[in-house]
PDB file of N, CA and C in Angstrom:
ATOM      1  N   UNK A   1      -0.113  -8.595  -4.320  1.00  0.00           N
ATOM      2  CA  UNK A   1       0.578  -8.336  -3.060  1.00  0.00           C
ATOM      3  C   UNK A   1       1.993  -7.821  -3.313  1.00  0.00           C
ATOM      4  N   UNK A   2       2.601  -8.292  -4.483  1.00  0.00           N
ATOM      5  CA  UNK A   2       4.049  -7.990  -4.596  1.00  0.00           C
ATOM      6  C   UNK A   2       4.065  -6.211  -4.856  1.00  0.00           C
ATOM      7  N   UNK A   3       3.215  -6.190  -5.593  1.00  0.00           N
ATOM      8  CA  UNK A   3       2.946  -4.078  -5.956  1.00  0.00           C
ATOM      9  C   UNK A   3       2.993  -3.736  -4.911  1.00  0.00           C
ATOM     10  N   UNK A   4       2.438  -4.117  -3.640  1.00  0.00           N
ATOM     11  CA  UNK A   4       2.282  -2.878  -2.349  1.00  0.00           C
ATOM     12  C   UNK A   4       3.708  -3.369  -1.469  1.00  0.00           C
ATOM     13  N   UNK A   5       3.976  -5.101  -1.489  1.00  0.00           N
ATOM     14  CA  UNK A   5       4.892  -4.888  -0.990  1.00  0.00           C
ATOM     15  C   UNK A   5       6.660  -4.127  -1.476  1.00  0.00           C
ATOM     16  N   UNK A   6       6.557  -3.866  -2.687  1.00  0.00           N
ATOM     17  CA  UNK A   6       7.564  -3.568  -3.083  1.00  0.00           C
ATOM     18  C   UNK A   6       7.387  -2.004  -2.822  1.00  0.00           C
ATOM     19  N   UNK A   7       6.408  -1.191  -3.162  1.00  0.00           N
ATOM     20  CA  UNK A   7       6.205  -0.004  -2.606  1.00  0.00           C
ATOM     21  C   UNK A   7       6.128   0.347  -1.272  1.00  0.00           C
ATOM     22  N   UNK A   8       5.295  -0.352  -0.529  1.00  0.00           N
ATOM     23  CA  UNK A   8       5.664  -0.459   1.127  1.00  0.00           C
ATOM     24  C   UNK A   8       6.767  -0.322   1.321  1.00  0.00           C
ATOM     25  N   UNK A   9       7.631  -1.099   1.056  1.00  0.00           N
ATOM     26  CA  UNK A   9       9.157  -1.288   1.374  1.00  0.00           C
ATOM     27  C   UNK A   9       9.738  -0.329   1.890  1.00  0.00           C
ATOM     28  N   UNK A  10       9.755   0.282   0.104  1.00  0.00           N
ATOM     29  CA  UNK A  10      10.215   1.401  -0.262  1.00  0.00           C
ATOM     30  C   UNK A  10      10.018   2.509   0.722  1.00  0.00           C
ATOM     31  N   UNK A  11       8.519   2.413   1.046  1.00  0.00           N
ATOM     32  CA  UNK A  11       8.299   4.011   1.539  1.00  0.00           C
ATOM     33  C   UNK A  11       8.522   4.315   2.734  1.00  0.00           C
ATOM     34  N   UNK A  12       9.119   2.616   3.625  1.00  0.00           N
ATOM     35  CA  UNK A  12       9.053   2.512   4.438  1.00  0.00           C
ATOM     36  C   UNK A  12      10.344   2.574   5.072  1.00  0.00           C
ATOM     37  N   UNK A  13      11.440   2.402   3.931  1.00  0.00           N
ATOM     38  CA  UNK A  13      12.771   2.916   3.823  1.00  0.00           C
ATOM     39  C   UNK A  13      12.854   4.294   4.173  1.00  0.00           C
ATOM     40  N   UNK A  14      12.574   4.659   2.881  1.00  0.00           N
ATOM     41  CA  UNK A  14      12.603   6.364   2.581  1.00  0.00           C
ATOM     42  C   UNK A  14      11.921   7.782   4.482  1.00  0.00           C
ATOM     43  N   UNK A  15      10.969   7.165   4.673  1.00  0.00           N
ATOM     44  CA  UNK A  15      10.627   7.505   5.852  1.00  0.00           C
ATOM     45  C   UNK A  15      11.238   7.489   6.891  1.00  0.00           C
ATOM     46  N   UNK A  16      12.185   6.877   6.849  1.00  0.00           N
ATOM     47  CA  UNK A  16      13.266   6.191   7.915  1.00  0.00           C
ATOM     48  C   UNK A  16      14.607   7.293   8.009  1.00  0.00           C
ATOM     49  N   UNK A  17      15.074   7.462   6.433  1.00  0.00           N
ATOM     50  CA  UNK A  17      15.819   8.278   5.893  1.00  0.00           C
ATOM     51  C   UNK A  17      16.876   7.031   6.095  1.00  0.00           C
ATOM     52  N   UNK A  18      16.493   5.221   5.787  1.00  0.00           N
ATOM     53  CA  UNK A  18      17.426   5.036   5.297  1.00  0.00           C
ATOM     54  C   UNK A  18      18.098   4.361   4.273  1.00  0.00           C
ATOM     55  N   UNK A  19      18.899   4.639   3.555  1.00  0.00           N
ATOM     56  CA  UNK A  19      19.408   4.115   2.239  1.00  0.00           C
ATOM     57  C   UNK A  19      19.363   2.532   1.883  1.00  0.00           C
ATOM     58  N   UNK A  20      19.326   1.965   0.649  1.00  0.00           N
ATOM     59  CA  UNK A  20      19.048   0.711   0.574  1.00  0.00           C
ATOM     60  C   UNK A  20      20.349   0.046   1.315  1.00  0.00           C
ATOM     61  N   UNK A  21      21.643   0.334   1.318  1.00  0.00           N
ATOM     62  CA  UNK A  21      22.807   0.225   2.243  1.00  0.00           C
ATOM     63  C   UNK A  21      22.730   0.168   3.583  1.00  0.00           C
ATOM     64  N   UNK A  22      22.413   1.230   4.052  1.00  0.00           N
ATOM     65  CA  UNK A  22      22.283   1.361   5.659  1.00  0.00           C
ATOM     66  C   UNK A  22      20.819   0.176   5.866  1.00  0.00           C
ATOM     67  N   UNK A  23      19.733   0.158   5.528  1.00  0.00           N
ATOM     68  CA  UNK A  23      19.039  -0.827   5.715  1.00  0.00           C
ATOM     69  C   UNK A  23      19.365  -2.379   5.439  1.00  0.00           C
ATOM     70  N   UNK A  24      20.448  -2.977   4.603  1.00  0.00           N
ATOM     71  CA  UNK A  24      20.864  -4.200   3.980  1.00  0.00           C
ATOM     72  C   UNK A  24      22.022  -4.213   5.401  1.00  0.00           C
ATOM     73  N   UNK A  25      22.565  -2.932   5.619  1.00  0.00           N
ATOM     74  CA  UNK A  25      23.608  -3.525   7.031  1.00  0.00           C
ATOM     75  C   UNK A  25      22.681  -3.664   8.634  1.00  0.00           C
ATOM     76  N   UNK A  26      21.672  -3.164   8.858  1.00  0.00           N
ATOM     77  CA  UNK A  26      20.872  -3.032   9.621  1.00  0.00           C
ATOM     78  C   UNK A  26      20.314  -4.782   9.877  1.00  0.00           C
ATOM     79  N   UNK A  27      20.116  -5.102   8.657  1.00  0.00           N
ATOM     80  CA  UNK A  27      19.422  -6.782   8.818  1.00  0.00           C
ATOM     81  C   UNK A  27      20.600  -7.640   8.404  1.00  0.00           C
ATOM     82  N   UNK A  28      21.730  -7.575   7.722  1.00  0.00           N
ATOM     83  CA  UNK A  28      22.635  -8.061   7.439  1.00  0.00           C
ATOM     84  C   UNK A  28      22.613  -9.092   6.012  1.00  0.00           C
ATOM     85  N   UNK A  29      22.611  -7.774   5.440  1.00  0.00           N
ATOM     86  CA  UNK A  29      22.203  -8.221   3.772  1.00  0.00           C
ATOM     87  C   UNK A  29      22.992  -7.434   2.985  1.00  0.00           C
ATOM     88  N   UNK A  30      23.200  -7.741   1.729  1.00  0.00           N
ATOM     89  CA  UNK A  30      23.562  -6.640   1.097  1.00  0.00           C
ATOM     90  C   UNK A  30      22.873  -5.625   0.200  1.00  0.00           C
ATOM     91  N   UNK A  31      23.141  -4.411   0.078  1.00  0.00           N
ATOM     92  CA  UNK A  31      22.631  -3.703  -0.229  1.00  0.00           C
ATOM     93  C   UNK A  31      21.584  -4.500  -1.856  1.00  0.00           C
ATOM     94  N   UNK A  32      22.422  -5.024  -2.541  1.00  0.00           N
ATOM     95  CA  UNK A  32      21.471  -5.655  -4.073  1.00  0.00           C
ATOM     96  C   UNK A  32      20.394  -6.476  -3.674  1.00  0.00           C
ATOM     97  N   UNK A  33      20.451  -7.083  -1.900  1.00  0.00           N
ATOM     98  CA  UNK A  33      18.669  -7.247  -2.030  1.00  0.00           C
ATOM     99  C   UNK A  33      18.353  -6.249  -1.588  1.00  0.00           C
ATOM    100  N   UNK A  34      18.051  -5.330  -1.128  1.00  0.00           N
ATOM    101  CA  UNK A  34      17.233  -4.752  -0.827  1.00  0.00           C
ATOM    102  C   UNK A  34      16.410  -3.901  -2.094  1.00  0.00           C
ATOM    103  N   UNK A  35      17.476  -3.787  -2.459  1.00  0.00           N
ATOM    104  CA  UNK A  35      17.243  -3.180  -4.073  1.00  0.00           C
ATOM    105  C   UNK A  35      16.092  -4.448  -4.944  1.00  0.00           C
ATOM    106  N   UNK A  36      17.055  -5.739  -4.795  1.00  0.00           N
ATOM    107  CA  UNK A  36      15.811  -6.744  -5.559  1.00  0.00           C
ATOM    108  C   UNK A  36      14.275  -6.486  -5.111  1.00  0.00           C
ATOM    109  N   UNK A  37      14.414  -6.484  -3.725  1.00  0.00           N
ATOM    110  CA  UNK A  37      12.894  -6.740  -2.941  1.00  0.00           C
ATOM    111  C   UNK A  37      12.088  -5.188  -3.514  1.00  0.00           C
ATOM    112  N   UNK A  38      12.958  -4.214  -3.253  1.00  0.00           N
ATOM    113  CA  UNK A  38      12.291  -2.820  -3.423  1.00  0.00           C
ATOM    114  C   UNK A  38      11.931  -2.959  -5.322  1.00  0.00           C
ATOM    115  N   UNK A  39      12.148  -4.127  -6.096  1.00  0.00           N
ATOM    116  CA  UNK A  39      11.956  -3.628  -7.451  1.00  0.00           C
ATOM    117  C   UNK A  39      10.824  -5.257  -7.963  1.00  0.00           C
ATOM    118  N   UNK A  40      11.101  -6.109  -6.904  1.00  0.00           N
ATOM    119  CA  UNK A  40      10.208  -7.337  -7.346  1.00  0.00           C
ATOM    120  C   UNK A  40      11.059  -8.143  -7.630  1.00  0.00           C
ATOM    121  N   UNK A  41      12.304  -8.380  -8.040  1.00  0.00           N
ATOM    122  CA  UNK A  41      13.027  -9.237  -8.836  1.00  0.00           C
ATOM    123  C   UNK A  41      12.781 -10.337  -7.863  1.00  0.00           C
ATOM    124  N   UNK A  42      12.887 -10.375  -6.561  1.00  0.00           N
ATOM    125  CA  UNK A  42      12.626 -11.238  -5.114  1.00  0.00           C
ATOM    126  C   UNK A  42      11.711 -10.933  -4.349  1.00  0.00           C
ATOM    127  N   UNK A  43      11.132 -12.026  -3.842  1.00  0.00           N
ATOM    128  CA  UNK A  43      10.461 -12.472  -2.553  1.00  0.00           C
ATOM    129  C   UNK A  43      11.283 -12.512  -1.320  1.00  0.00           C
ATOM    130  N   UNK A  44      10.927 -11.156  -0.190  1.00  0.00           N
ATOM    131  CA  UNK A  44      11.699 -11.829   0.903  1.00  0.00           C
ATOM    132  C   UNK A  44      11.006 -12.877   1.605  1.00  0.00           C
ATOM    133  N   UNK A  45      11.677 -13.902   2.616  1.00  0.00           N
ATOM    134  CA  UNK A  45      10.899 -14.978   2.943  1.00  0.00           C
ATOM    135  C   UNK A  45      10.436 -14.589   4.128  1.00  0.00           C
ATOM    136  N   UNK A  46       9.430 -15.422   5.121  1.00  0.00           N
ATOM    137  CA  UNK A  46       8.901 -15.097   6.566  1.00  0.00           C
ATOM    138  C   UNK A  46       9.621 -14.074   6.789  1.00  0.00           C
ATOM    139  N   UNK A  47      11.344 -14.995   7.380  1.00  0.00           N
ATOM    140  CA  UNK A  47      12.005 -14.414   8.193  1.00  0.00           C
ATOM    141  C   UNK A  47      12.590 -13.266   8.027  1.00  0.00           C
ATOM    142  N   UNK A  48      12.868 -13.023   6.718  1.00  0.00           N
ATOM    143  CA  UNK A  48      13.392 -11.849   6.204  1.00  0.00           C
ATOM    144  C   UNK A  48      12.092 -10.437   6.608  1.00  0.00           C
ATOM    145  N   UNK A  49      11.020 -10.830   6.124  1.00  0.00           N
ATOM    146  CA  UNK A  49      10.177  -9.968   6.171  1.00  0.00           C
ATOM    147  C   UNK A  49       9.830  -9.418   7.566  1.00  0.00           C
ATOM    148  N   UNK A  50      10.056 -10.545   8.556  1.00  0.00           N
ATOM    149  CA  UNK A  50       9.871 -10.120  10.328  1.00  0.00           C
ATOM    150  C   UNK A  50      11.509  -8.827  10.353  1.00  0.00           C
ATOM    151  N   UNK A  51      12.664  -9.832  10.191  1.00  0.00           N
ATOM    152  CA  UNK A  51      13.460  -8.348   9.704  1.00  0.00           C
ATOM    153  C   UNK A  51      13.036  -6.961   9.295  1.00  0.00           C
ATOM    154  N   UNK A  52      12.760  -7.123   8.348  1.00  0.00           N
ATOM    155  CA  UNK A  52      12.789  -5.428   7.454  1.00  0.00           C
ATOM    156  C   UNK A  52      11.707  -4.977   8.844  1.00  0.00           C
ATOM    157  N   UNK A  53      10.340  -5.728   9.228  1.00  0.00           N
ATOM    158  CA  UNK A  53       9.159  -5.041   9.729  1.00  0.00           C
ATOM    159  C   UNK A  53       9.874  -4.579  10.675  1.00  0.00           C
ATOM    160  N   UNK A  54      10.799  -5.334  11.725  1.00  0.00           N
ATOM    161  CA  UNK A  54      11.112  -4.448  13.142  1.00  0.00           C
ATOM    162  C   UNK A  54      12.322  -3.711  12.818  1.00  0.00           C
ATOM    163  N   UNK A  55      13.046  -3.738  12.073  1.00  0.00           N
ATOM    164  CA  UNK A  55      14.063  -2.840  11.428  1.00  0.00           C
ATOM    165  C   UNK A  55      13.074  -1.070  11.239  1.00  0.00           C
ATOM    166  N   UNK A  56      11.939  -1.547  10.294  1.00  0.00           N
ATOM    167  CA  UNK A  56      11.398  -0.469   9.803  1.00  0.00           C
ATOM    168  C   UNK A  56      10.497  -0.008  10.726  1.00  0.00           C
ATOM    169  N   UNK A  57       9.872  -0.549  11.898  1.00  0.00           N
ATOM    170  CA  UNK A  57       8.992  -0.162  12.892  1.00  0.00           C
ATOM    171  C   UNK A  57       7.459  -0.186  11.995  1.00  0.00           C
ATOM    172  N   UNK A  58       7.539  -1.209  11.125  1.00  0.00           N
ATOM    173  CA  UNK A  58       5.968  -1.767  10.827  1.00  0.00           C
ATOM    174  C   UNK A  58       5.536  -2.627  11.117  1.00  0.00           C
ATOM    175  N   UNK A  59       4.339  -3.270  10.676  1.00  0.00           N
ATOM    176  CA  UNK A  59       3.779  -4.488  10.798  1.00  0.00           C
ATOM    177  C   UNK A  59       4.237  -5.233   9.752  1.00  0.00           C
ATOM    178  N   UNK A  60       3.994  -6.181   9.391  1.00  0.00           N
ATOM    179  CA  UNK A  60       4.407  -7.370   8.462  1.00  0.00           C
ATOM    180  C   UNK A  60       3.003  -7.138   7.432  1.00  0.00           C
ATOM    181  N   UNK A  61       1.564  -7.048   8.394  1.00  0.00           N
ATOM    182  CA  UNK A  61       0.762  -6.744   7.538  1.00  0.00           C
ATOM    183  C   UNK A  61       0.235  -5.578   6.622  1.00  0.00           C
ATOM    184  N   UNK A  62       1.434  -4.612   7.203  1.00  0.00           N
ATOM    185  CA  UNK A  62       1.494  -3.432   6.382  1.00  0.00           C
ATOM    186  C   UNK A  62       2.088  -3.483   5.419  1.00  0.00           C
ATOM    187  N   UNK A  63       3.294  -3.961   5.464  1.00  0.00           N
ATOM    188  CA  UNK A  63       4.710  -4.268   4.559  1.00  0.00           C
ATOM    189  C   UNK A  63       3.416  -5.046   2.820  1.00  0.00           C
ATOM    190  N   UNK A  64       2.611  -5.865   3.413  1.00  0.00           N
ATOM    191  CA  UNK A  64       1.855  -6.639   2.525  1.00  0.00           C
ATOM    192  C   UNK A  64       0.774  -6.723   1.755  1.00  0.00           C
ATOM    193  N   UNK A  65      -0.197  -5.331   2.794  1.00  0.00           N
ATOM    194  CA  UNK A  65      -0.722  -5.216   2.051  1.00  0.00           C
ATOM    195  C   UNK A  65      -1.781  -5.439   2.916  1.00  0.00           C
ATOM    196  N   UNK A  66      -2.217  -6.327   4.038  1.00  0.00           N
ATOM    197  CA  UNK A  66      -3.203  -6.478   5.015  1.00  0.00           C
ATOM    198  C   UNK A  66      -3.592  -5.365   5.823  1.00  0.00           C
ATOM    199  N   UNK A  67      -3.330  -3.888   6.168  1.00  0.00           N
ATOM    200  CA  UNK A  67      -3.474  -3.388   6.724  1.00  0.00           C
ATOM    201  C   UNK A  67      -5.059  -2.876   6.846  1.00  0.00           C
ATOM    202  N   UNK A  68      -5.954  -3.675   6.942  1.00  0.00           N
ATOM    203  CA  UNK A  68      -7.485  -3.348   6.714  1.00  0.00           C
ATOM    204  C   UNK A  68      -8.220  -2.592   7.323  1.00  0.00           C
ATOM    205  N   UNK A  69      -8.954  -1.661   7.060  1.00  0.00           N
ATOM    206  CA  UNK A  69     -10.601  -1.492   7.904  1.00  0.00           C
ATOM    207  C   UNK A  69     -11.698  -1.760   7.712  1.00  0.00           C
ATOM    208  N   UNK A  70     -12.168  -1.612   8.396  1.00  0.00           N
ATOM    209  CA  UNK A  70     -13.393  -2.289   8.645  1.00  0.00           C
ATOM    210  C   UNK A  70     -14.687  -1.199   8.258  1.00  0.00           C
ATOM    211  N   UNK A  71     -15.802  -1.511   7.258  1.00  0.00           N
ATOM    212  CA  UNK A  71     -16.381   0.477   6.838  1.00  0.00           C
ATOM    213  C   UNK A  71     -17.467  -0.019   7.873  1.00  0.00           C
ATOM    214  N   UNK A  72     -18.326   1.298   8.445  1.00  0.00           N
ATOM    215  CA  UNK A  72     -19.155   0.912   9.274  1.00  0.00           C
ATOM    216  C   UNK A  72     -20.138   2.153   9.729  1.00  0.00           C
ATOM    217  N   UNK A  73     -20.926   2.620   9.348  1.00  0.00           N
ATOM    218  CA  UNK A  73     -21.843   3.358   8.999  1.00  0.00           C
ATOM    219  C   UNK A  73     -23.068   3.417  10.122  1.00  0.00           C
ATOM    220  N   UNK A  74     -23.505   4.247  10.733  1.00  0.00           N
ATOM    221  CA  UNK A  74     -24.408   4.594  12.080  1.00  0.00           C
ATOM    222  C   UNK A  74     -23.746   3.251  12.830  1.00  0.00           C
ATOM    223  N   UNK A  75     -24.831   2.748  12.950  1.00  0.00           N
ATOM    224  CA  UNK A  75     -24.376   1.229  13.956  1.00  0.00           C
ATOM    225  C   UNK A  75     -23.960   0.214  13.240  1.00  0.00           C
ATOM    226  N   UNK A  76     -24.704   0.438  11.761  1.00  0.00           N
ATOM    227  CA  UNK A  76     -24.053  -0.814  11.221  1.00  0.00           C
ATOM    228  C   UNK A  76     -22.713  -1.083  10.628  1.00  0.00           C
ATOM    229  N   UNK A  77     -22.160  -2.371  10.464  1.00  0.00           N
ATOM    230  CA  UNK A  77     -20.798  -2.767  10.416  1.00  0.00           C
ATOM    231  C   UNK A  77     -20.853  -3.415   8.685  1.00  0.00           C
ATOM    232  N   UNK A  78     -20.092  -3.189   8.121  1.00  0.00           N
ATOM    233  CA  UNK A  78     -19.981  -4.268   6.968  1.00  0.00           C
ATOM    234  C   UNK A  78     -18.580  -4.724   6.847  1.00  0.00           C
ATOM    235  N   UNK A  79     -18.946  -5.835   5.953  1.00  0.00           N
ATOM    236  CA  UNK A  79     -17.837  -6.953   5.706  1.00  0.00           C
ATOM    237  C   UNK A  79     -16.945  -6.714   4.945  1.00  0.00           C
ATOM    238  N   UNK A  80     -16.818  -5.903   4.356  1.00  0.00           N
ATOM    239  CA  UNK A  80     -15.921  -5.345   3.417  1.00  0.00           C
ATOM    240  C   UNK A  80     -14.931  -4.929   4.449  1.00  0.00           C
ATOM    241  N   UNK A  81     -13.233  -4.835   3.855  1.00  0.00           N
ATOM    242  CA  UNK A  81     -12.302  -4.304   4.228  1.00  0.00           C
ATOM    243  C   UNK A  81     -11.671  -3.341   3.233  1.00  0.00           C
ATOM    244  N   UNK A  82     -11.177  -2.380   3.930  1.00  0.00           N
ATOM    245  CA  UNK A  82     -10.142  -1.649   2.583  1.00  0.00           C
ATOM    246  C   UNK A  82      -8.744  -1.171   3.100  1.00  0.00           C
ATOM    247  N   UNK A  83      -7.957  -0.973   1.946  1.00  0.00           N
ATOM    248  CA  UNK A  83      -6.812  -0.433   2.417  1.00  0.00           C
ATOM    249  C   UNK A  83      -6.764   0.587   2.670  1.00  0.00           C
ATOM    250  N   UNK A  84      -5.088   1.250   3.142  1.00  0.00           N
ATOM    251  CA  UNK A  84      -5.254   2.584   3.466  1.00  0.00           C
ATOM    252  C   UNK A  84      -4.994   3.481   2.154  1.00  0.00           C
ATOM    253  N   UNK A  85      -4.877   2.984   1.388  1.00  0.00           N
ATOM    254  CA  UNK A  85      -4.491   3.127  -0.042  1.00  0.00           C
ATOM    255  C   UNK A  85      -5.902   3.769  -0.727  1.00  0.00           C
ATOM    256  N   UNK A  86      -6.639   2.412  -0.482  1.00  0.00           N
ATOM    257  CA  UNK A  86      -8.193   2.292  -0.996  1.00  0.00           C
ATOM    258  C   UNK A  86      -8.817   3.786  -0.175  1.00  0.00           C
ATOM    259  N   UNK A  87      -8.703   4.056   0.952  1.00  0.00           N
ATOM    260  CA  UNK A  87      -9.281   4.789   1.706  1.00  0.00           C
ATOM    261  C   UNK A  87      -8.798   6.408   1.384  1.00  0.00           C
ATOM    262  N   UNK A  88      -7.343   6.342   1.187  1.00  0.00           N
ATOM    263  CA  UNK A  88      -6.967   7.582   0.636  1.00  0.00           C
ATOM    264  C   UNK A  88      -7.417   8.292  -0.677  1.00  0.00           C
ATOM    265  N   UNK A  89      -8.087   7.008  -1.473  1.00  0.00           N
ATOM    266  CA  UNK A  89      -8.632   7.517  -3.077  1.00  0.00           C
ATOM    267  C   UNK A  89      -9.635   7.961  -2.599  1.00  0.00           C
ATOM    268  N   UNK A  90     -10.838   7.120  -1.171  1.00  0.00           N
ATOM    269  CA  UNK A  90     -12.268   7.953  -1.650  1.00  0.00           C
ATOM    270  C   UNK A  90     -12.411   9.002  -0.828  1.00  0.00           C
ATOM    271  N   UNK A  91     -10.927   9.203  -0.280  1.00  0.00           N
ATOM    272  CA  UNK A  91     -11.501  10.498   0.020  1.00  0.00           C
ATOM    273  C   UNK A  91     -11.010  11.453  -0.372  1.00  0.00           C
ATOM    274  N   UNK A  92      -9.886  11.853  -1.462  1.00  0.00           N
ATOM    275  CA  UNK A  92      -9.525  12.546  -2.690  1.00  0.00           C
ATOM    276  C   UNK A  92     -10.689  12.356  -3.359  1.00  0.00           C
ATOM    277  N   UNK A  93     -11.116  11.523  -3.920  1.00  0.00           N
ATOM    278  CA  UNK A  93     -12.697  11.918  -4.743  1.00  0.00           C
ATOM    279  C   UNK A  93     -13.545  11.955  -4.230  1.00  0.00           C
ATOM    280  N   UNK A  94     -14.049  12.131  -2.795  1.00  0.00           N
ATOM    281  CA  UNK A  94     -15.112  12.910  -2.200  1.00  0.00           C
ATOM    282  C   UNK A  94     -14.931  14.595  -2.511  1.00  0.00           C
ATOM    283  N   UNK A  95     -13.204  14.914  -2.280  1.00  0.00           N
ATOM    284  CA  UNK A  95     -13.256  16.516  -2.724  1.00  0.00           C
ATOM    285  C   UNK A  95     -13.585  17.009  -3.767  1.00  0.00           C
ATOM    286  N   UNK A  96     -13.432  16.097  -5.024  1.00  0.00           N
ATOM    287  CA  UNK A  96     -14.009  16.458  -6.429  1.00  0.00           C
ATOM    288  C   UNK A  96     -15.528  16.141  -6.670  1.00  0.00           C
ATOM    289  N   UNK A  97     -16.217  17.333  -5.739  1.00  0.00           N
ATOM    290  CA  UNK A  97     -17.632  17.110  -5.614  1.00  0.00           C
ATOM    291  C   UNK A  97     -18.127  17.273  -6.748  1.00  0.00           C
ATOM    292  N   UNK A  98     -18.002  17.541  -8.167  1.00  0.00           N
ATOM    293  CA  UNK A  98     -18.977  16.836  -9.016  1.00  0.00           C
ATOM    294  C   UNK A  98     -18.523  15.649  -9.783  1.00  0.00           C
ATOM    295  N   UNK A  99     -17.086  15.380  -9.460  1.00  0.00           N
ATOM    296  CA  UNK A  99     -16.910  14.002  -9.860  1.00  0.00           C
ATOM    297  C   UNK A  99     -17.362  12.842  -8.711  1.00  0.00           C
ATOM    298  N   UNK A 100     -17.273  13.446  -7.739  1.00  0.00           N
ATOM    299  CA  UNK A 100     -18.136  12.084  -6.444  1.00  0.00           C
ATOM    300  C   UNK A 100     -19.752  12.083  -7.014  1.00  0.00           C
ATOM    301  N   UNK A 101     -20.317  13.690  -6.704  1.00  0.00           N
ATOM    302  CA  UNK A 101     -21.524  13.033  -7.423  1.00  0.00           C
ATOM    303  C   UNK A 101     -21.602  12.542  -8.783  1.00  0.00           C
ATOM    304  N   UNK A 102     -21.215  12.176  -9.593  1.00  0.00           N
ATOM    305  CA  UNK A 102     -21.164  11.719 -10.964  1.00  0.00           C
ATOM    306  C   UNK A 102     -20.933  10.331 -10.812  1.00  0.00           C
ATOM    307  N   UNK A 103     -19.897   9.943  -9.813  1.00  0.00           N
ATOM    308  CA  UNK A 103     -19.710   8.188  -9.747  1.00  0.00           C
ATOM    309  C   UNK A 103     -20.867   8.179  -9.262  1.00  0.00           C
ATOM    310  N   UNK A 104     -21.277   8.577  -8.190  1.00  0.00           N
ATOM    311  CA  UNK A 104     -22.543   7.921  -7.139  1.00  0.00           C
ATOM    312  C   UNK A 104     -23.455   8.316  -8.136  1.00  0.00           C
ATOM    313  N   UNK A 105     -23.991   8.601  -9.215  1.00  0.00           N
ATOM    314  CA  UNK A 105     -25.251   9.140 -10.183  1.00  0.00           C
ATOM    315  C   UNK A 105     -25.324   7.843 -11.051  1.00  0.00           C
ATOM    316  N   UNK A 106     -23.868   7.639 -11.379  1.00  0.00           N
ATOM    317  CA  UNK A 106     -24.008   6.402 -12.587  1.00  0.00           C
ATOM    318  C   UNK A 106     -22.461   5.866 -12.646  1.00  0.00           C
ATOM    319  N   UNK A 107     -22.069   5.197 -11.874  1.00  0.00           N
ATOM    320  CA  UNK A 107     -20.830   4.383 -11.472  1.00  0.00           C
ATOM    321  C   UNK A 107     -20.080   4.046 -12.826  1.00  0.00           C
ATOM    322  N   UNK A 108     -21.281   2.939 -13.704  1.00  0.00           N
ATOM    323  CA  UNK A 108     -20.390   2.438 -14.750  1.00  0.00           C
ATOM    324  C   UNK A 108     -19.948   3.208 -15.893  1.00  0.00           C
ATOM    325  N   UNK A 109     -21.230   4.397 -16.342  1.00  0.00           N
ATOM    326  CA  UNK A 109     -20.321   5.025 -17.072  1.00  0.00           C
ATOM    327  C   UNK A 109     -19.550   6.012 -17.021  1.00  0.00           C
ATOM    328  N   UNK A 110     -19.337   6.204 -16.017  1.00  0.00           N
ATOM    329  CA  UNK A 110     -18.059   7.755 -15.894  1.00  0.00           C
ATOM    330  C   UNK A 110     -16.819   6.513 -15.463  1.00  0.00           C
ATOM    331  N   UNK A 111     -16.648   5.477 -15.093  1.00  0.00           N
ATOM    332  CA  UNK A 111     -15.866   4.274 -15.068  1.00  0.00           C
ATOM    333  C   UNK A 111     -15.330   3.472 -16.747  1.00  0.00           C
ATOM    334  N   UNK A 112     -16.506   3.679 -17.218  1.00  0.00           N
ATOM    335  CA  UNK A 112     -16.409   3.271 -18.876  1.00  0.00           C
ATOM    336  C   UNK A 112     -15.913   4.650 -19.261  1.00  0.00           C
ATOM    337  N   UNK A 113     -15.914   5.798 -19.107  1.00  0.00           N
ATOM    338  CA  UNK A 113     -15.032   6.879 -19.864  1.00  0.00           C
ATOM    339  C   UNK A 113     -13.628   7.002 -19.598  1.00  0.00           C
ATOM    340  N   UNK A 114     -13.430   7.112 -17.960  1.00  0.00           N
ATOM    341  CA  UNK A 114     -12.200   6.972 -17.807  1.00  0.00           C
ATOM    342  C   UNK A 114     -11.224   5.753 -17.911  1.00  0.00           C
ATOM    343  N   UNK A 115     -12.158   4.461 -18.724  1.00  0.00           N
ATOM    344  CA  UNK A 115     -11.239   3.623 -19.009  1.00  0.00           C
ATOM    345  C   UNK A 115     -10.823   4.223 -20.802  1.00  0.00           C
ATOM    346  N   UNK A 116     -11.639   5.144 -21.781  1.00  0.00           N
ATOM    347  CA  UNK A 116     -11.008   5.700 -22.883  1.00  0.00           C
ATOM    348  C   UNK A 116     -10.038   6.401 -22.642  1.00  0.00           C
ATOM    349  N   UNK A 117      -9.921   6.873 -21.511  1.00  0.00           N
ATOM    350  CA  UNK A 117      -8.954   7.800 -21.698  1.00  0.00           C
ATOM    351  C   UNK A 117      -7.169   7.404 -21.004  1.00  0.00           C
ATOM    352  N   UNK A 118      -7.290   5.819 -20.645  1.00  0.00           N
ATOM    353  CA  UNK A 118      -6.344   5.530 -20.283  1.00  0.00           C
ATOM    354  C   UNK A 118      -5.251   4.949 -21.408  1.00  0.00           C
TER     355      UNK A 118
END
């Protein structure tokens, strides 16, 4: 949770157009947390985090990482959730139509190659 929220943060700053300064005077902080929170060194707490969200015009469950859907196919619904994160990869590798068909042909090993090459 701390990876998305520290990137959330961030992007959620940057979108804003505003500086870790102008956001630390906005909630009434100083600029070195915002910087901590945007790098991990800190946890903001509840209250802090209801801050940044209506400061930044998000959800709290965005900021975190909860932002889910729900996949759901003709009528049917499944239980699975994903992020918007998760959702943005499969559909960048739906465009690499012979790498989509290649996962969907044989998942583990084009998964076992691109773990050699990391």
């Amino acid at each position: 949770m701390m990876e998305i929220l520290t990137r959330r943060l961030k992007e959620a700053r940057l979108s804003k157009k505003y500086t870790q300064e102008d956001l630390g005077k906005l909630i009434k902080v100083q600029k070195s947390t915002i910087c901590h929170f945007e790098k991990g060194d800190r946890t903001p707490s509840i209250e802090m985090l209801v801050l940044l969200a209506d400061e930044l015009q998000v959800s709290i469950d965005y900021l975190t990482g909860r932002d889910y859907f729900t996949i759901s196919e003709e009528k049917e619904q499944y239980g699975m959730k994903i992020s918007k994160e998760e959702l943005n990869f499969i559909k960048q590798i739906r465009n690499e139509h012979k790498l989509y068909s290649e996962l969907q042909e044989n998942p583990k090993n084009l998964i076992d190659r691109m773990k050699l090459k990391l």
